[in-house]
Every structure is written in structure tokens, then in C-alpha cells.
N, C-alpha and C. Protein backbone atom coordinates (compact mmCIF):
# COMPACT_ATOMS: atom_id res chain seq x y z
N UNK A 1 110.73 127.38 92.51
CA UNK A 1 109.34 127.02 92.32
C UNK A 1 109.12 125.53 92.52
N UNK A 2 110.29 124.50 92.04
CA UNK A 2 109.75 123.04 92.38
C UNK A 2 109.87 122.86 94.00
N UNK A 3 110.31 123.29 94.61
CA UNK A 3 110.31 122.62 95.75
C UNK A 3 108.92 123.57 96.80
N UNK A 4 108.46 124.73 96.12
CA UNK A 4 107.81 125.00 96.55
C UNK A 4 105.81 124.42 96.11
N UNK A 5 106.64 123.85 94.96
CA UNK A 5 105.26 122.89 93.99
C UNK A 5 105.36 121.71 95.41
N UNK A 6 106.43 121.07 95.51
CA UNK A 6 106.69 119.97 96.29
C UNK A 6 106.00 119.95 97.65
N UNK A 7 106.55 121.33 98.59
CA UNK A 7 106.06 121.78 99.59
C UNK A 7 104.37 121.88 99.98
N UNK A 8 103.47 122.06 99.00
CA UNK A 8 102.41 122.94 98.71
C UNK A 8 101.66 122.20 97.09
N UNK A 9 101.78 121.07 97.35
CA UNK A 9 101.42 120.67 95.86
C UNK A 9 99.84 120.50 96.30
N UNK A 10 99.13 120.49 97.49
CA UNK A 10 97.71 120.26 97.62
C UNK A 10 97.22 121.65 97.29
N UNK A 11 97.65 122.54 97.77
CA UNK A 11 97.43 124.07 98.12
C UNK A 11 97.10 124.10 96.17
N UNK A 12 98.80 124.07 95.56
CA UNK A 12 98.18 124.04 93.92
C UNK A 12 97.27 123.12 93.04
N UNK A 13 97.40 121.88 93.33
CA UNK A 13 96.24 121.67 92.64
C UNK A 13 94.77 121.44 93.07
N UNK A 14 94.85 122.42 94.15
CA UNK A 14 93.28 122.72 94.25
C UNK A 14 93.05 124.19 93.27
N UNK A 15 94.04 124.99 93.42
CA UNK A 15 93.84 126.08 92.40
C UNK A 15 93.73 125.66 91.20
N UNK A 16 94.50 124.81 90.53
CA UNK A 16 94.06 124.18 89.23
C UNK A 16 92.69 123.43 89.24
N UNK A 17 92.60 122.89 90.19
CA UNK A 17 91.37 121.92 89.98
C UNK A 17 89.84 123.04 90.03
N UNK A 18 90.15 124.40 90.44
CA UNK A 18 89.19 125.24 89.93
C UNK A 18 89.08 126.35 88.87
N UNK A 19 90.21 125.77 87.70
CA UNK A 19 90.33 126.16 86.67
C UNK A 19 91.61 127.20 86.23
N UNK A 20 92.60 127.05 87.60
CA UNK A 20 94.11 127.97 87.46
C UNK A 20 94.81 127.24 86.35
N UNK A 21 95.67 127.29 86.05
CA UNK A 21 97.18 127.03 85.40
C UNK A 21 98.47 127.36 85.92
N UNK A 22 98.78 126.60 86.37
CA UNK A 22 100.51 126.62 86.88
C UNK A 22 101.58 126.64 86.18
N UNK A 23 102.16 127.65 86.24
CA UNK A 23 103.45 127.17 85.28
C UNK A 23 104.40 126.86 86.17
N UNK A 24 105.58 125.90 85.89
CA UNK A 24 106.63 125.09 87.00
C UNK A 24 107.92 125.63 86.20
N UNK A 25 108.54 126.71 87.42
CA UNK A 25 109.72 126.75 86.98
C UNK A 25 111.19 126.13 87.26
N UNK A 26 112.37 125.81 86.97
CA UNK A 26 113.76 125.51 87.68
C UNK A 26 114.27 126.37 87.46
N UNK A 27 114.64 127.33 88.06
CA UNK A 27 115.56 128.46 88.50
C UNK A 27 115.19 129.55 87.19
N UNK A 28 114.01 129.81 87.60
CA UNK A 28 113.32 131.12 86.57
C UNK A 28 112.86 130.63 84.81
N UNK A 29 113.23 129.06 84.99
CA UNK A 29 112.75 128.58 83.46
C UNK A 29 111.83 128.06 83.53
N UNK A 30 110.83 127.93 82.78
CA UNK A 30 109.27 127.37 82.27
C UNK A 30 109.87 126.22 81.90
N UNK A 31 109.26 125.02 82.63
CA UNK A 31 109.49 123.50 82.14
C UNK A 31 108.44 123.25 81.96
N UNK A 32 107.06 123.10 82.62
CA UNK A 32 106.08 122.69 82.48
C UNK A 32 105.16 123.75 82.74
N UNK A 33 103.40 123.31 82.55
CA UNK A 33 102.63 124.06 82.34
C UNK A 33 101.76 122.73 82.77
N UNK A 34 100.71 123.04 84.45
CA UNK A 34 99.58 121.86 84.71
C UNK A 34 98.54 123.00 84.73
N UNK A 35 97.46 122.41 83.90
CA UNK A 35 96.24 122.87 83.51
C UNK A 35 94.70 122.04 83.81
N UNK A 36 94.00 122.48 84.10
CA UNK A 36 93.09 121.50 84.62
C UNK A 36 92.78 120.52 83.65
N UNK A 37 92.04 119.09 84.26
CA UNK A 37 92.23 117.82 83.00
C UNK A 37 90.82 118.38 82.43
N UNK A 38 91.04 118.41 80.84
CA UNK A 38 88.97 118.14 80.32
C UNK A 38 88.50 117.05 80.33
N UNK A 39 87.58 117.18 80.39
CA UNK A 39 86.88 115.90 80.74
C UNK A 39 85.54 115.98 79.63
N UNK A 40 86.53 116.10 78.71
CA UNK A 40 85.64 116.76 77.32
C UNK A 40 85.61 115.10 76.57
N UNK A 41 85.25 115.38 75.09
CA UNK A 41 85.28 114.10 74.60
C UNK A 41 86.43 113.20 74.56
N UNK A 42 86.80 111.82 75.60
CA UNK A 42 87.45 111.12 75.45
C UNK A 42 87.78 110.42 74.13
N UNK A 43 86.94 110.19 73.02
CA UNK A 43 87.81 109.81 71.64
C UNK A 43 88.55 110.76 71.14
N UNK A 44 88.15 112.00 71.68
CA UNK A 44 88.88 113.15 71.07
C UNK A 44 90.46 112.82 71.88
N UNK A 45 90.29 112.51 72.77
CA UNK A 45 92.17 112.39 73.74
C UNK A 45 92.78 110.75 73.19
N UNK A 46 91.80 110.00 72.96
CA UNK A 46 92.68 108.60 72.29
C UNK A 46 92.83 108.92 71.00
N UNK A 47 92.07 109.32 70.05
CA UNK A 47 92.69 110.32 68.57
C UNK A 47 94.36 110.62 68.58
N UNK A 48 94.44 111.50 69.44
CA UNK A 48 95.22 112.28 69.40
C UNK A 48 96.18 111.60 70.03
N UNK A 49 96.07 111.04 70.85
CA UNK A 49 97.25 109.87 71.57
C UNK A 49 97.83 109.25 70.97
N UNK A 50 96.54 108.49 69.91
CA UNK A 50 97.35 107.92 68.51
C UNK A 50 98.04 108.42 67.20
N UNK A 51 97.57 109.68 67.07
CA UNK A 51 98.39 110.51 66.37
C UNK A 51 99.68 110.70 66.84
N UNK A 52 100.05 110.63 67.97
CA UNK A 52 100.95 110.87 68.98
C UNK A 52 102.21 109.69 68.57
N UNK A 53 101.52 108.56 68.81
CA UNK A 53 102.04 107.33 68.31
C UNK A 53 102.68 107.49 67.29
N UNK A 54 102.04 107.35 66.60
CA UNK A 54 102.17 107.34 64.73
C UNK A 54 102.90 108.56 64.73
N UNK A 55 103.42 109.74 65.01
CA UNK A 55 104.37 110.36 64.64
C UNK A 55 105.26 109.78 65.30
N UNK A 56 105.24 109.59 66.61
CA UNK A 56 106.81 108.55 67.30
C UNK A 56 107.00 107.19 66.27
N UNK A 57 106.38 106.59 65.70
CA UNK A 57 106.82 105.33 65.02
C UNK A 57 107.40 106.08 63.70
N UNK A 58 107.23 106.94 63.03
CA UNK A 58 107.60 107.61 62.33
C UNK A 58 109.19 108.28 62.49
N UNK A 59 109.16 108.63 63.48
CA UNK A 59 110.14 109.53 63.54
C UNK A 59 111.22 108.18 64.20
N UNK A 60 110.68 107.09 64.71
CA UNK A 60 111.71 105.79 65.05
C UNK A 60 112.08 106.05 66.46
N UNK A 61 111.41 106.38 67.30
CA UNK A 61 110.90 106.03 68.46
C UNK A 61 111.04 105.33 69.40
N UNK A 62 109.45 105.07 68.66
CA UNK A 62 109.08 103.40 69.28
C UNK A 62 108.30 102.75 67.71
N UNK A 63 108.25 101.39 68.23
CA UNK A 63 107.78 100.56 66.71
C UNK A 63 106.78 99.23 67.34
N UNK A 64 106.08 99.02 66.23
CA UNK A 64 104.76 98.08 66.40
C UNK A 64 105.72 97.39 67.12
N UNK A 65 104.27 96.23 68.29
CA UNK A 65 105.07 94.99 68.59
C UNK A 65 105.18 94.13 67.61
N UNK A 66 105.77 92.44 68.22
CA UNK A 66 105.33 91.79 67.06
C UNK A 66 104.39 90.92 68.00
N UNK A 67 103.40 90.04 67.63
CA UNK A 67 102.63 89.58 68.45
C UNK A 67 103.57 87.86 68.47
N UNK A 68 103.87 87.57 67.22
CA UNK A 68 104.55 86.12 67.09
C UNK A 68 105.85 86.22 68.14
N UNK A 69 106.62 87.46 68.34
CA UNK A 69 107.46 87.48 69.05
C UNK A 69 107.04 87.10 70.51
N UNK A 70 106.13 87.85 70.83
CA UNK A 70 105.33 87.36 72.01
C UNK A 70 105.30 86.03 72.40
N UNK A 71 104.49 85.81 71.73
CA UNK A 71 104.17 84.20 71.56
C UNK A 71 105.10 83.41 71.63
N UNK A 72 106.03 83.78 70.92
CA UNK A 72 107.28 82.92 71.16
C UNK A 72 107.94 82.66 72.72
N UNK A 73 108.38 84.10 73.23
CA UNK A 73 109.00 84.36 74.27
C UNK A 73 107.97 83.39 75.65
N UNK A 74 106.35 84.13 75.43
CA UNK A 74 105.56 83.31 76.27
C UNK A 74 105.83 81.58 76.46
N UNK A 75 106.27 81.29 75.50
CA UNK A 75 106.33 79.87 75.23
C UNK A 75 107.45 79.40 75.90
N UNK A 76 108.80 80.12 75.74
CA UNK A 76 109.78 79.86 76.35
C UNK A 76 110.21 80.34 77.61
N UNK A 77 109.03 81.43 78.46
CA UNK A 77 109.10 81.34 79.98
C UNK A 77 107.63 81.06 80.57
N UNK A 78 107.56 79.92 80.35
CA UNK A 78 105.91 79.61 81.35
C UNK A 78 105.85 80.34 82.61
N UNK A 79 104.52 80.88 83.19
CA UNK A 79 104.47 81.17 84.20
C UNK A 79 105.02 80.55 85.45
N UNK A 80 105.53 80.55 86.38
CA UNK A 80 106.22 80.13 87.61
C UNK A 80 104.82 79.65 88.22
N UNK A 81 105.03 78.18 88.92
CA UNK A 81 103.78 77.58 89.78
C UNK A 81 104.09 77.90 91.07
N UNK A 82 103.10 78.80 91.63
CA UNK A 82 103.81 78.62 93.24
C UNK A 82 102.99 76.95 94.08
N UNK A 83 104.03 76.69 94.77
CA UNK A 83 103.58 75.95 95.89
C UNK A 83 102.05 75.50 95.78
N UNK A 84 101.82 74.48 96.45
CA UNK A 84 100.34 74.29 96.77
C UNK A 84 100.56 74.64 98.22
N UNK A 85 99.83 75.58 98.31
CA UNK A 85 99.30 76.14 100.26
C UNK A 85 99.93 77.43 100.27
N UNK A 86 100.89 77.67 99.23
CA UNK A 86 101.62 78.90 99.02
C UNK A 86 100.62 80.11 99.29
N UNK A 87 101.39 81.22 100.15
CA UNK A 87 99.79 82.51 99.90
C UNK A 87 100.31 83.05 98.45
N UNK A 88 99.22 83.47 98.01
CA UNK A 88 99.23 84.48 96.93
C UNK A 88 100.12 85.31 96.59
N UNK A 89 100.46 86.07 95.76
CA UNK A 89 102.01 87.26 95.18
C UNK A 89 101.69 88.27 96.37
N UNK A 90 99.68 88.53 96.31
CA UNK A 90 99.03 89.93 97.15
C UNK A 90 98.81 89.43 98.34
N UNK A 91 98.58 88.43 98.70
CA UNK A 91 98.87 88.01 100.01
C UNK A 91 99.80 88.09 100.60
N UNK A 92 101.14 87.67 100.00
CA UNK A 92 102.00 87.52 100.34
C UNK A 92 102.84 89.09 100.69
N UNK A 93 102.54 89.91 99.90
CA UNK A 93 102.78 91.55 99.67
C UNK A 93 101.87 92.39 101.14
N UNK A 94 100.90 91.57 101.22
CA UNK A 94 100.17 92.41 102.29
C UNK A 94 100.88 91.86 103.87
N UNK A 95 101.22 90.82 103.58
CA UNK A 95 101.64 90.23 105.02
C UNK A 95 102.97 90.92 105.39
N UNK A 96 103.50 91.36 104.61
CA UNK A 96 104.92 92.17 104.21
C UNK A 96 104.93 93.31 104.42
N UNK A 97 103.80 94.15 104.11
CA UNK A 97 103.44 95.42 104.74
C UNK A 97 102.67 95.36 106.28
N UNK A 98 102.41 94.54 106.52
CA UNK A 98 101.89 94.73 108.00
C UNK A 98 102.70 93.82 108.76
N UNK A 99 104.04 93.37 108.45
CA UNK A 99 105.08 93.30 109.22
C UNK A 99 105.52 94.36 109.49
N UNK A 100 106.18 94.96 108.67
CA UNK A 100 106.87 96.28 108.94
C UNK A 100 106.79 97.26 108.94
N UNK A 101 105.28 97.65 109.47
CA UNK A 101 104.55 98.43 110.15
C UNK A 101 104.82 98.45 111.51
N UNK A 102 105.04 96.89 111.86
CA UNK A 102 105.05 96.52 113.75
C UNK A 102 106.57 97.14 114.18
């Protein structure tokens, strides 16, 4: 089934995107389940995201940042100055892709 998700993944999520459900198997096992997104109340999906959280910090996870830690670290790697005349990071990224295109 994954390589045929792989093969044909437009074909499926146009069936989902008109209200199917896919289930994705690896060799006859249910790993996943894609269902169309709701687009129902968004505080209702950050709620629950954070509930989500808060049981992972709970269970030791993941854990608050610290913000002073931040601060600290920021302090001890300043941003890098490029050049004056230097192009940009995205300039520089685009000129890079339309090299090696040619």
C-alpha cells in the first residue's frame, strides 16, 4: 500500500479531499489513518495541541524553554555580518538554484 500511496498520492488525496479516509498499510498493517482536515473551530485544534503538550511535559518528553537561557546563548553567538555588497542568504540561494538548472 505505501508505495502505491507514493505512486498515486494525487489520485488519493483527492478522494480524501472529498471526504474519503485512507487507511496506510506496511505489509497488511494499519499504520496510519489520513482523513480529511476540519476546518472546524481552530481554538478547538490549539486546545487540544496544548493539551497535547502538557501531557508530553508530563510524561518528560519535552520541557518548558528557559527564556534566560536564550538570552544568554543569543548573547554569546551574535548574528554573523555579511559583507557590505554581499547578496543576501535568499539571494544568494536563488542564484544557486538557477545555476544549476543551466
Amino acid at each position: 500500500m505505501i508505495a502505491d500511496l507514493k505512486n498515486n498520492l494525487s489520485r488519493h488525496l483527492t478522494r480524501v479531499r472529498r471526504g474519503g479516509t485512507l487507511v496506510v498499510l506496511d505489509r497488511n498493517t494499519p499504520i496510519a489513518r489520513i482523513v480529511p482536515y476540519d476546518h472546524g473551530d481552530t481554538a478547538r485544534g490549539a486546545a487540544a495541541a496544548g493539551d497535547r503538550i502538557a501531557e508530553l511535559a508530563r510524561d518528560g518528553v519535552v520541557s518548558p524553554g528557559d527564556p534566560q537561557g536564550l538570552t544568554r546563548w543569543l548573547d554569546d553567538h551574535p548574528p554573523i555580518k555579511r559583507p557590505k555588497g554581499a547578496p543576501s542568504a535568499v539571494q544568494a540561494l536563488l542564484d544557486m538554484r538557477r545555476e544549476s538548472t543551466r
